[in-house]
PDB file of N, CA and C in Angstrom:
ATOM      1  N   UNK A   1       0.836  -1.170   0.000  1.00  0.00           N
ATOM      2  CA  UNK A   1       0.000   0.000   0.000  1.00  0.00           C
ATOM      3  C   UNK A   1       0.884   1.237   0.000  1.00  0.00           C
ATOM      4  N   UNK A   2       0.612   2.364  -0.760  1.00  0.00           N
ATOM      5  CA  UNK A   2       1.332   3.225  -1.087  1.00  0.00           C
ATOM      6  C   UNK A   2       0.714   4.436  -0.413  1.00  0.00           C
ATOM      7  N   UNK A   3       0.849   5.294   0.310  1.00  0.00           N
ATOM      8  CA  UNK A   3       0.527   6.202   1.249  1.00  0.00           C
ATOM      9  C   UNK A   3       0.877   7.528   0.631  1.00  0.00           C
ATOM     10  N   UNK A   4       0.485   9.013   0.046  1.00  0.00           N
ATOM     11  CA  UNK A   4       0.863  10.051   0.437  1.00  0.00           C
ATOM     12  C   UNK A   4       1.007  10.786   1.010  1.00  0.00           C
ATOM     13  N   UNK A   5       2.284  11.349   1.087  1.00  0.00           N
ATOM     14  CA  UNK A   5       2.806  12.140   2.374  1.00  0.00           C
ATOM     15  C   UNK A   5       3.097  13.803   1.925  1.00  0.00           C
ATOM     16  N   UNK A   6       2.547  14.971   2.752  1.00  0.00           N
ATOM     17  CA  UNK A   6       2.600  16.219   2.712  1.00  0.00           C
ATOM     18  C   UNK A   6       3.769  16.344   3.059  1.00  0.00           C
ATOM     19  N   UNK A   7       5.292  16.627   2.122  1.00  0.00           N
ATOM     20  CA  UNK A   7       6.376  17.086   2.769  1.00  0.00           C
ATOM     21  C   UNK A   7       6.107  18.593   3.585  1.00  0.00           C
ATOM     22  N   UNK A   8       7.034  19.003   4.398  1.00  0.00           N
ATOM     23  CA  UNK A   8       7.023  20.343   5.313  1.00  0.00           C
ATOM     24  C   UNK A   8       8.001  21.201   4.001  1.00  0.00           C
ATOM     25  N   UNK A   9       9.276  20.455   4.284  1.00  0.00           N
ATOM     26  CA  UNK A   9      10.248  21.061   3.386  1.00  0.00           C
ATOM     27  C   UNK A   9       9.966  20.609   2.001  1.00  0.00           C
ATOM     28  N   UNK A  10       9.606  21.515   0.739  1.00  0.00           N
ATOM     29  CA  UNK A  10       9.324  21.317  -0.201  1.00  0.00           C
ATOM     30  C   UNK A  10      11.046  21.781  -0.997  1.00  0.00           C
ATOM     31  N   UNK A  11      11.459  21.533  -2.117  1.00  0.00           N
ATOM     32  CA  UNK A  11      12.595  21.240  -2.922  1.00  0.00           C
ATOM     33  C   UNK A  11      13.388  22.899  -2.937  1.00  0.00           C
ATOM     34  N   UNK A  12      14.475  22.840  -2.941  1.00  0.00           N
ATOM     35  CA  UNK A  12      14.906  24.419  -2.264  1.00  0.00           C
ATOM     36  C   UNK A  12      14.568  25.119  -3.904  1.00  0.00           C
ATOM     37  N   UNK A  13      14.838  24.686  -5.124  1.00  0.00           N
ATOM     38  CA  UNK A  13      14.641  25.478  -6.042  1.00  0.00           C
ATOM     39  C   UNK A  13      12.736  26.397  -6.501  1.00  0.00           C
ATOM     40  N   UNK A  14      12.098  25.292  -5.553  1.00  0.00           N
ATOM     41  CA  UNK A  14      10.779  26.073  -5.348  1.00  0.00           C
ATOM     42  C   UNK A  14      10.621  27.067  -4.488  1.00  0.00           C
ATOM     43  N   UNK A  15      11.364  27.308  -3.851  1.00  0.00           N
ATOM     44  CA  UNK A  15      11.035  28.269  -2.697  1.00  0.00           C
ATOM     45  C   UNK A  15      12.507  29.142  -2.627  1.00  0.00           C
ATOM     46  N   UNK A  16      12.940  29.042  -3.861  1.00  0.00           N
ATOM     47  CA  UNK A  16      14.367  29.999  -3.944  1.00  0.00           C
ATOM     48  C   UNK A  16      13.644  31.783  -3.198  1.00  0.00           C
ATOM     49  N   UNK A  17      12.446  31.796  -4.033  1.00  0.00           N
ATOM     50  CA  UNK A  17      12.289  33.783  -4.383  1.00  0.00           C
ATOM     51  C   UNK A  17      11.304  33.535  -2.875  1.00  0.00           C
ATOM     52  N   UNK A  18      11.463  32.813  -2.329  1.00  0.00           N
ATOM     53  CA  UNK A  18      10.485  33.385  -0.771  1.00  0.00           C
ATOM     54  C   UNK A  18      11.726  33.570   0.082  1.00  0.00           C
ATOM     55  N   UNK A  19      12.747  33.497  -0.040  1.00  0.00           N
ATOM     56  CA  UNK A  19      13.934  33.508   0.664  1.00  0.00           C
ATOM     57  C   UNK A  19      14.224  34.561   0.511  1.00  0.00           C
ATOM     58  N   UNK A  20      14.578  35.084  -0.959  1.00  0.00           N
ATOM     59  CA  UNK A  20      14.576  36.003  -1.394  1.00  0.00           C
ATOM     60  C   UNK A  20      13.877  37.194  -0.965  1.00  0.00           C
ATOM     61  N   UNK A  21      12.406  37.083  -1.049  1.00  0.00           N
ATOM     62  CA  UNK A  21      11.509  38.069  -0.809  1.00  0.00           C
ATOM     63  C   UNK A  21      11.575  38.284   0.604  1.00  0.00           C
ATOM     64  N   UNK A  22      11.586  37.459   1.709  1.00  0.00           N
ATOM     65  CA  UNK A  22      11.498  37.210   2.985  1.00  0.00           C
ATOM     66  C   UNK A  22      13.530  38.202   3.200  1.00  0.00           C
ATOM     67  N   UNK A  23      14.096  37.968   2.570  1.00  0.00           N
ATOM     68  CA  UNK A  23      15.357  39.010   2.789  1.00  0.00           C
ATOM     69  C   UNK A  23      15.036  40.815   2.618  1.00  0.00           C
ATOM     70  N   UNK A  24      14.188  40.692   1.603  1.00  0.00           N
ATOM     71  CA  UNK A  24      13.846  41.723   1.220  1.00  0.00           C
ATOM     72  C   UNK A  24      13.087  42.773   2.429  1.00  0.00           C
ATOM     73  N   UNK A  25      12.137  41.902   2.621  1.00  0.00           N
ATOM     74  CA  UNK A  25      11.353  42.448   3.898  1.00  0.00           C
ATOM     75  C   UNK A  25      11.839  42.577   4.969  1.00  0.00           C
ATOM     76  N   UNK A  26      13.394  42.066   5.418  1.00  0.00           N
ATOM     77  CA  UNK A  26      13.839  42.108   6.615  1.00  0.00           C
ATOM     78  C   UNK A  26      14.729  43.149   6.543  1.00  0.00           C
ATOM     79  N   UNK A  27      15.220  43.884   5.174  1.00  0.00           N
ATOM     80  CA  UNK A  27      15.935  44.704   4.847  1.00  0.00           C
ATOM     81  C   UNK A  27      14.761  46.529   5.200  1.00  0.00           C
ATOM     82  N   UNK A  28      13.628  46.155   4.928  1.00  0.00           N
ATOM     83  CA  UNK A  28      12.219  46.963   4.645  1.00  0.00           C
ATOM     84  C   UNK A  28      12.642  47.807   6.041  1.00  0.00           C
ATOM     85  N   UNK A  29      11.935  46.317   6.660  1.00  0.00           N
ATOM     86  CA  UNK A  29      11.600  46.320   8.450  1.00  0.00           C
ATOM     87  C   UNK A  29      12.949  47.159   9.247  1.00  0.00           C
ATOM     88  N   UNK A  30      14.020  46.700   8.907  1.00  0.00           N
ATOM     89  CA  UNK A  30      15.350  46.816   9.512  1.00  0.00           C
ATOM     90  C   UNK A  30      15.080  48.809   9.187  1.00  0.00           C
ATOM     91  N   UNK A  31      15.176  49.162   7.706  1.00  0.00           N
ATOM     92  CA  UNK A  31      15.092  50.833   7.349  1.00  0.00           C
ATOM     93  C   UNK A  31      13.960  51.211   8.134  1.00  0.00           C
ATOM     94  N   UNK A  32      12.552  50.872   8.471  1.00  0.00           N
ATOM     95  CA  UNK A  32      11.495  51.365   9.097  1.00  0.00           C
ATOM     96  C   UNK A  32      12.083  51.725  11.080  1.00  0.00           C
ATOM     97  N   UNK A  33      12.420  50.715  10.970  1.00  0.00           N
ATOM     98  CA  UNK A  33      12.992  51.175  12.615  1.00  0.00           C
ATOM     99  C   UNK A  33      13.817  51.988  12.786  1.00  0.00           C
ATOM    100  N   UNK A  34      15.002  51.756  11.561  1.00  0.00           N
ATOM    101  CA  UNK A  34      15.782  52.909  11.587  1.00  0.00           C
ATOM    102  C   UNK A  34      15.332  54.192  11.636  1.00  0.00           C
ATOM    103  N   UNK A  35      14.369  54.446  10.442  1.00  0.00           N
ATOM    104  CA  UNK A  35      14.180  55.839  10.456  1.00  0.00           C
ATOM    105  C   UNK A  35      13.142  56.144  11.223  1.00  0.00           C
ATOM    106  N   UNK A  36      12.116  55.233  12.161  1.00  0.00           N
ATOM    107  CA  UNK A  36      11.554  55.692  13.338  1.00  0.00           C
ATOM    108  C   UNK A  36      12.327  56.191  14.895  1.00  0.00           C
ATOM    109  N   UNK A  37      13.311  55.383  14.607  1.00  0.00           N
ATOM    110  CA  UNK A  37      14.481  56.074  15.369  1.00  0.00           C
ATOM    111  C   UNK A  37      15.355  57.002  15.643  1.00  0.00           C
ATOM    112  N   UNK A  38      15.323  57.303  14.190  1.00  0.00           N
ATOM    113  CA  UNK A  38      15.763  58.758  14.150  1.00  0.00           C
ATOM    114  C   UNK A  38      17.285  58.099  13.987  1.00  0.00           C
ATOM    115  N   UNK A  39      17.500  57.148  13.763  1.00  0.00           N
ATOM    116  CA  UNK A  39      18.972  56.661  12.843  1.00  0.00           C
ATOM    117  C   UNK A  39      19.865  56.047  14.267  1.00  0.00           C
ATOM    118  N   UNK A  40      19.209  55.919  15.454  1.00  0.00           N
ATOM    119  CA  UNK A  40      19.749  55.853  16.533  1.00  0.00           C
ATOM    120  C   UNK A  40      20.100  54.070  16.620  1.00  0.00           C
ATOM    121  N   UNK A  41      19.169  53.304  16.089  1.00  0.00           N
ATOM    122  CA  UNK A  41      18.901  51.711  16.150  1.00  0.00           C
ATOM    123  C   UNK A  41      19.088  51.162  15.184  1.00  0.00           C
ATOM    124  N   UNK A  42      19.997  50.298  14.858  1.00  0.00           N
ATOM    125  CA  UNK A  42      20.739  49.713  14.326  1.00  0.00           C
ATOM    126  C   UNK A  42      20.557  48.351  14.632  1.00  0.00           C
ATOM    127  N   UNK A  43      20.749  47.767  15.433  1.00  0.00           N
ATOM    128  CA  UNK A  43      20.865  46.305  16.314  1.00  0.00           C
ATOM    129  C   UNK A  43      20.063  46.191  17.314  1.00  0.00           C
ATOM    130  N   UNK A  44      19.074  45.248  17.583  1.00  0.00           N
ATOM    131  CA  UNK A  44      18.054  44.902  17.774  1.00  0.00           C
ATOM    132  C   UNK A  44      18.309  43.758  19.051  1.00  0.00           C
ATOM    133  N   UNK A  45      17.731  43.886  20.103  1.00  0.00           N
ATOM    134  CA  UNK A  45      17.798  43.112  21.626  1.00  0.00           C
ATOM    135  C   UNK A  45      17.056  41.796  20.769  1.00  0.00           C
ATOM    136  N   UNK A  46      17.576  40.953  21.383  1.00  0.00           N
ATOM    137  CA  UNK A  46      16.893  39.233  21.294  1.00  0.00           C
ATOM    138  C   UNK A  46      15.563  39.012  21.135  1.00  0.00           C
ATOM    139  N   UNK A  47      14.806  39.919  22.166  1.00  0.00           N
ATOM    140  CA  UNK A  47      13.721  39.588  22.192  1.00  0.00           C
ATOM    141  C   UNK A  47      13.122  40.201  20.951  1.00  0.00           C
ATOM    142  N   UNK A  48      13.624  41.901  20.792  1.00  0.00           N
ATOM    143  CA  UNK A  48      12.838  42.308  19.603  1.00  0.00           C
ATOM    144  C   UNK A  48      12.974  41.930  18.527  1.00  0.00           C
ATOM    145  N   UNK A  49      14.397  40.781  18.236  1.00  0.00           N
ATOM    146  CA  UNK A  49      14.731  40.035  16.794  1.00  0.00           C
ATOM    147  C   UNK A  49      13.510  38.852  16.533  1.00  0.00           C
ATOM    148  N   UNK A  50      13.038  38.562  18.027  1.00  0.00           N
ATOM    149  CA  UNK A  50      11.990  37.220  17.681  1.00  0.00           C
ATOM    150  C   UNK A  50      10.869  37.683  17.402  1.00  0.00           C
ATOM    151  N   UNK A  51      10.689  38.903  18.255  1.00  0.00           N
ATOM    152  CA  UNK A  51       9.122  39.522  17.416  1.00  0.00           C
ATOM    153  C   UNK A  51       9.354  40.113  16.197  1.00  0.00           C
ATOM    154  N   UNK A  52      10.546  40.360  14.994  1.00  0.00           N
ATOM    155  CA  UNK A  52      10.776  40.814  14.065  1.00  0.00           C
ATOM    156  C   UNK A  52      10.779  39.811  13.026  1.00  0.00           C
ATOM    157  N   UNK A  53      11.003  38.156  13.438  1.00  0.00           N
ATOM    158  CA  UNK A  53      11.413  37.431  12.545  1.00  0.00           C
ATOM    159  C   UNK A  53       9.358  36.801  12.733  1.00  0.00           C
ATOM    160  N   UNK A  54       8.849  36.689  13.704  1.00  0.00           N
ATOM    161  CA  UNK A  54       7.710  36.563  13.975  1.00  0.00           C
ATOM    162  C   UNK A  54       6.883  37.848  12.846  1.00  0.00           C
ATOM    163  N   UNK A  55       7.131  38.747  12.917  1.00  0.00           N
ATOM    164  CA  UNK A  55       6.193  40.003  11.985  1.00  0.00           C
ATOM    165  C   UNK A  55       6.369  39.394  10.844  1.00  0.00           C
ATOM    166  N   UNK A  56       7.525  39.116  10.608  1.00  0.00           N
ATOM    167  CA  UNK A  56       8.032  38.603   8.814  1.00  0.00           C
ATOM    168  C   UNK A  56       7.265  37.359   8.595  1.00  0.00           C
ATOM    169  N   UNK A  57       7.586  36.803   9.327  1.00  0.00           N
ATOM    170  CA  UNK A  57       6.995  35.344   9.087  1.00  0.00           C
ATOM    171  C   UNK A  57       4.890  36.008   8.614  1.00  0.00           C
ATOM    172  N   UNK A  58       4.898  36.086   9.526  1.00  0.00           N
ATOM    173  CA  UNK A  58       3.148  36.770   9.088  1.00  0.00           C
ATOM    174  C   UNK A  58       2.908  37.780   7.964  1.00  0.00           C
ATOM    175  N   UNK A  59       4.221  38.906   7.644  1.00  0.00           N
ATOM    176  CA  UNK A  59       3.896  39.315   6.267  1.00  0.00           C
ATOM    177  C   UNK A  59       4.229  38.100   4.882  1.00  0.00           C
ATOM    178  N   UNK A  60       5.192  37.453   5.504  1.00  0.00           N
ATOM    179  CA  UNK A  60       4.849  36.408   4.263  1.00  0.00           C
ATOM    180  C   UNK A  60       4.011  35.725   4.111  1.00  0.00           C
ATOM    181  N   UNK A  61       3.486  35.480   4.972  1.00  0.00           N
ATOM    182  CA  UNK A  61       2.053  34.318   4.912  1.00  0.00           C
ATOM    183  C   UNK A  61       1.201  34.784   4.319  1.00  0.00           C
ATOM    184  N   UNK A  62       1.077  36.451   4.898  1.00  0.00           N
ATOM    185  CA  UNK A  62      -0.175  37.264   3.979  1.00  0.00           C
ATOM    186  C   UNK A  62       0.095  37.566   2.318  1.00  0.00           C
ATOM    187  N   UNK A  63       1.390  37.759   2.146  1.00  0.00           N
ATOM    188  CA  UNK A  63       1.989  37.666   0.482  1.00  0.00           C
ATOM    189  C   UNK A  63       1.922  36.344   0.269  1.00  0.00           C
ATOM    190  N   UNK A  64       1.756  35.312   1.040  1.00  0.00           N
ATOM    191  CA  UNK A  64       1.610  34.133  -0.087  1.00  0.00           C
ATOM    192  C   UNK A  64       0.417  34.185  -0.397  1.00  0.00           C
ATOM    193  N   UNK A  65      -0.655  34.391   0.620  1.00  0.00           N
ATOM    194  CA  UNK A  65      -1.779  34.270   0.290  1.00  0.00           C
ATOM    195  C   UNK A  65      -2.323  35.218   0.031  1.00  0.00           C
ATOM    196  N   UNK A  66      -2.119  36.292  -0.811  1.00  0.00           N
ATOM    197  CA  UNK A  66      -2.376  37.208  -1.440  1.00  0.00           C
ATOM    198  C   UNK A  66      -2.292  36.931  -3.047  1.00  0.00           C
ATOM    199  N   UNK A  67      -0.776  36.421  -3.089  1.00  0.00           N
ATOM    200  CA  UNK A  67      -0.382  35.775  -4.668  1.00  0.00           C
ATOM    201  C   UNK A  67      -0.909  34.613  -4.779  1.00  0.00           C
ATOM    202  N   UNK A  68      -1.892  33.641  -4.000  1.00  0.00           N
ATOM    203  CA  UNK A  68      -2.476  32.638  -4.162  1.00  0.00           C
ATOM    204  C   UNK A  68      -1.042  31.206  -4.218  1.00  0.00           C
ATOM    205  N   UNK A  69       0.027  31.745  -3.896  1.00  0.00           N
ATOM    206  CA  UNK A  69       0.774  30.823  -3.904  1.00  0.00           C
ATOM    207  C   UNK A  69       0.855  29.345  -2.489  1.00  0.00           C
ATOM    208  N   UNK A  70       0.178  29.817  -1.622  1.00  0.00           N
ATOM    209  CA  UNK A  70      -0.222  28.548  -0.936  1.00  0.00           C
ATOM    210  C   UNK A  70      -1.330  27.703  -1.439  1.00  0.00           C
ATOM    211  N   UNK A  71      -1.831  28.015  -2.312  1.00  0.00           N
ATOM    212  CA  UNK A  71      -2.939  26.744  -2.946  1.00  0.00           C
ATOM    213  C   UNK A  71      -1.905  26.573  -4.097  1.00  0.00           C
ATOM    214  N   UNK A  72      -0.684  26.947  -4.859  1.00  0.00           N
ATOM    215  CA  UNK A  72      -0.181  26.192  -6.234  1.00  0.00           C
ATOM    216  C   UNK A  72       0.690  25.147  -4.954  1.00  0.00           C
ATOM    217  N   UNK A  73       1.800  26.212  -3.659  1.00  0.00           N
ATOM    218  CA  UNK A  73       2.611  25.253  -3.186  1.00  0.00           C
ATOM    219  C   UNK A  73       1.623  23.418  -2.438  1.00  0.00           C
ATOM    220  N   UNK A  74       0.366  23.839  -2.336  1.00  0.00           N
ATOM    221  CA  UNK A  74      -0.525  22.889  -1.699  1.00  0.00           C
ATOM    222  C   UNK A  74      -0.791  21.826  -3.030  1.00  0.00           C
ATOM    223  N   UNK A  75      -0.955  22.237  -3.843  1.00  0.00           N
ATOM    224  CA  UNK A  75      -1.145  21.301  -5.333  1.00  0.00           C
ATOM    225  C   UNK A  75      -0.026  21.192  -5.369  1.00  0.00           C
ATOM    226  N   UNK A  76       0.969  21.179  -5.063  1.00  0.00           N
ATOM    227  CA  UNK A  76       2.267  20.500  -4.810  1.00  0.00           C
ATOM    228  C   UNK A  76       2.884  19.424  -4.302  1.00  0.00           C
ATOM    229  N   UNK A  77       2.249  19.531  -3.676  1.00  0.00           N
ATOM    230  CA  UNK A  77       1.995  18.381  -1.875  1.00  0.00           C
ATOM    231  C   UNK A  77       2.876  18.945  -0.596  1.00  0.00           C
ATOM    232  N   UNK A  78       3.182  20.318  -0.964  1.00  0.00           N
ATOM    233  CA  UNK A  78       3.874  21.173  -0.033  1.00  0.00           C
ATOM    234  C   UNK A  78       3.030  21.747   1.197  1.00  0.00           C
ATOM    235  N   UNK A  79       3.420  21.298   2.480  1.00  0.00           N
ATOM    236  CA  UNK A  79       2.886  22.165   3.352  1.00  0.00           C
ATOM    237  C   UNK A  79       2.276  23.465   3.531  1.00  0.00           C
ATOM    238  N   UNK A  80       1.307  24.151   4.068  1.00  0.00           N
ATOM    239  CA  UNK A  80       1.124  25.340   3.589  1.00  0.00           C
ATOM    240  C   UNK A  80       1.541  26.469   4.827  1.00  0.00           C
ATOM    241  N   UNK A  81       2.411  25.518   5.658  1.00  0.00           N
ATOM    242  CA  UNK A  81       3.779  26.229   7.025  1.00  0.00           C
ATOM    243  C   UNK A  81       4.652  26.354   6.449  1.00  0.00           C
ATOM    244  N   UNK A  82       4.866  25.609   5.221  1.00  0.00           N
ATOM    245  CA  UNK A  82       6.441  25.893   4.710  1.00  0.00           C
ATOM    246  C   UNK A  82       6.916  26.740   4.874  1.00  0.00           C
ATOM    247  N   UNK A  83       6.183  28.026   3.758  1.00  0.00           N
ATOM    248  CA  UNK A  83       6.365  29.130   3.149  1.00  0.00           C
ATOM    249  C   UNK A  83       6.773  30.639   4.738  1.00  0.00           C
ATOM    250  N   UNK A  84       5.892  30.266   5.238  1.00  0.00           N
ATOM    251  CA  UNK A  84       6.260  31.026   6.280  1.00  0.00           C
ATOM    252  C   UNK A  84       6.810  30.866   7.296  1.00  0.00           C
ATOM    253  N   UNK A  85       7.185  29.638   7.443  1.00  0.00           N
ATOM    254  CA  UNK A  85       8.554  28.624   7.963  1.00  0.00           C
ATOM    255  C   UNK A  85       9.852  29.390   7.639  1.00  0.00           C
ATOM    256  N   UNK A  86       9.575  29.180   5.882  1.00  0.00           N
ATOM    257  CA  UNK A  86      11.151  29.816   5.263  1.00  0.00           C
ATOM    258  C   UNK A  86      11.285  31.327   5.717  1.00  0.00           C
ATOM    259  N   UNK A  87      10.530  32.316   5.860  1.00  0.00           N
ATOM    260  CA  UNK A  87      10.565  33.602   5.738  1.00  0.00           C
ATOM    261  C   UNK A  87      10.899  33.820   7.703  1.00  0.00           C
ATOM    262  N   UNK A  88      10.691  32.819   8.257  1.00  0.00           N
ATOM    263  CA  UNK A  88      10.625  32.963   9.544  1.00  0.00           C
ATOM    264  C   UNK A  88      11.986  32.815   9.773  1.00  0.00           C
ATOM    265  N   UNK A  89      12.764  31.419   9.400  1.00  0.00           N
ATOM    266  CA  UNK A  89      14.148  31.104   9.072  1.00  0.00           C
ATOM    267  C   UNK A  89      15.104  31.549   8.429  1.00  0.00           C
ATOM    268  N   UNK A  90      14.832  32.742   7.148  1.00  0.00           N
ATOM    269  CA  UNK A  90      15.663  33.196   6.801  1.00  0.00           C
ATOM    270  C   UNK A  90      15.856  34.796   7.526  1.00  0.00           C
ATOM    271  N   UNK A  91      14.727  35.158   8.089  1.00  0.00           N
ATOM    272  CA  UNK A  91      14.783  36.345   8.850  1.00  0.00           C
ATOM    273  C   UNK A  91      15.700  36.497  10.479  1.00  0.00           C
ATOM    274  N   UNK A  92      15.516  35.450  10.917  1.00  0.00           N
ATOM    275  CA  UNK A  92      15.877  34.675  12.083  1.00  0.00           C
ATOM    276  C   UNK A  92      17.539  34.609  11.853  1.00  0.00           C
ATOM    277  N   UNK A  93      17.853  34.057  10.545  1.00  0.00           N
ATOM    278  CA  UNK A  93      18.898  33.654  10.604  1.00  0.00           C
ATOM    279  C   UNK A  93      19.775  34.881  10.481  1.00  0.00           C
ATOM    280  N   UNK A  94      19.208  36.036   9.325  1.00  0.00           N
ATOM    281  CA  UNK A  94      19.721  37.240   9.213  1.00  0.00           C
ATOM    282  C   UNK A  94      19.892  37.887  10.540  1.00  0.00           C
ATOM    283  N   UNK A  95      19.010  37.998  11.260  1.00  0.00           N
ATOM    284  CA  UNK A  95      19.610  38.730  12.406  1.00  0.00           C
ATOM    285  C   UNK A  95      20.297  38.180  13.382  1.00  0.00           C
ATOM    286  N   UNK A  96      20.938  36.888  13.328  1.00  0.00           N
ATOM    287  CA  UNK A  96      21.709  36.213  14.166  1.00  0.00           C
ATOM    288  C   UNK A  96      22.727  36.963  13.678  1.00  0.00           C
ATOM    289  N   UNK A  97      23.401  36.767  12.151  1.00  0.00           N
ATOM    290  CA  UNK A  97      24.382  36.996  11.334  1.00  0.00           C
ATOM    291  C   UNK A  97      24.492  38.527  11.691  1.00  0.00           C
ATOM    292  N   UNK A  98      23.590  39.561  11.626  1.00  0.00           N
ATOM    293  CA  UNK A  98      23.746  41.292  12.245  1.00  0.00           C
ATOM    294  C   UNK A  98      24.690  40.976  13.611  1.00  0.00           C
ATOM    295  N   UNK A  99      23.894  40.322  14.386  1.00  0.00           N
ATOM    296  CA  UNK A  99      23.745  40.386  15.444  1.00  0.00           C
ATOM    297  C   UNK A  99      25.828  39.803  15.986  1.00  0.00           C
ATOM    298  N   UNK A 100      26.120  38.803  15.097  1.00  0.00           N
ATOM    299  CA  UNK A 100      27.592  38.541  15.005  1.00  0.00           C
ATOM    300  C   UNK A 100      28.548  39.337  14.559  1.00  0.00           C
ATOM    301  N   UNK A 101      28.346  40.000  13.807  1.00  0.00           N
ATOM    302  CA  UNK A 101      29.598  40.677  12.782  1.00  0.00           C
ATOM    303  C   UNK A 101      29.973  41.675  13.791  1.00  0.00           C
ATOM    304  N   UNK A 102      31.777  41.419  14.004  1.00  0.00           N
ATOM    305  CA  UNK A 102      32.496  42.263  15.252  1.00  0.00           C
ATOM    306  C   UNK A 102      32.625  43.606  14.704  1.00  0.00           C
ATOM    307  N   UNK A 103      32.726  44.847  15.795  1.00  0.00           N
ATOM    308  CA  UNK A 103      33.349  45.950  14.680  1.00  0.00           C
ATOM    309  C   UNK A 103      32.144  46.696  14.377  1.00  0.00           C
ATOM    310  N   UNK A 104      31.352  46.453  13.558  1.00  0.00           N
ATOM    311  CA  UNK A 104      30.405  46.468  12.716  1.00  0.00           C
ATOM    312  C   UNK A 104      29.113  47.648  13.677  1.00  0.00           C
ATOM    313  N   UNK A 105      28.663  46.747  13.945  1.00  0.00           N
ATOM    314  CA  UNK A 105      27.748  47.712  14.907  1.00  0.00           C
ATOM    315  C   UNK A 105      27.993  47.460  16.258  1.00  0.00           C
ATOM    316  N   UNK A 106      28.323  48.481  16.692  1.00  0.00           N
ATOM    317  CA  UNK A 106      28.572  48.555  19.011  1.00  0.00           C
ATOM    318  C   UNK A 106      27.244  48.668  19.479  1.00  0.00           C
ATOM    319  N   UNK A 107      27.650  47.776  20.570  1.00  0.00           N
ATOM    320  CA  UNK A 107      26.313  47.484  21.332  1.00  0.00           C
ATOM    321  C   UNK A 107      26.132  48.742  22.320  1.00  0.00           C
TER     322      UNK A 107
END
């Protein structure tokens, strides 16, 4: 008996431009604070990186499902967490990487 299974992680060349786009928006978010700051904030406390990678994650969900791309990735047999999985993970990961680079920005 042959069973189908909903992968989570769908094939990286499908979900190249949500990585993409999900960079994009973290670049958006990152200038919006800045210039609500008045150019003062730069680097972002722990906690406010998880509610930042958390915001992203939910504007992508709403751009997928805006572009109707969670019903093509679902006719896929792709999860429909993926997508905002990835945007959660690549946002997450970006501000680890800010959050490392010596020199760069003083705490």
């Amino acid at each position: 008996m042959v069973t189908k299974t909903r992968p989570f992680w769908p094939q990286p060349f499908l979900l190249r431009h949500v990585a993409v786009r999900a960079a994009v928006v973290w670049i958006l978010l990152h200038g919006i604070i800045f210039a609500v700051s008045g150019g003062v904030v730069i680097l972002l406390a722990w906690r406010a990186s998880v509610v930042l990678a958390v915001v992203a994650a939910w504007l992508g969900y709403v751009d997928e499902k805006r572009r109707s791309e969670l019903l093509f990735l679902g006719n896929l047999g792709i999860h429909r967490a993926a997508a905002p999985a990835i945007w959660l993970l690549v946002v997450a990961l970006l501000e680890i990487l800010v959050s490392r680079i010596p020199g760069v920005f003083a705490r």
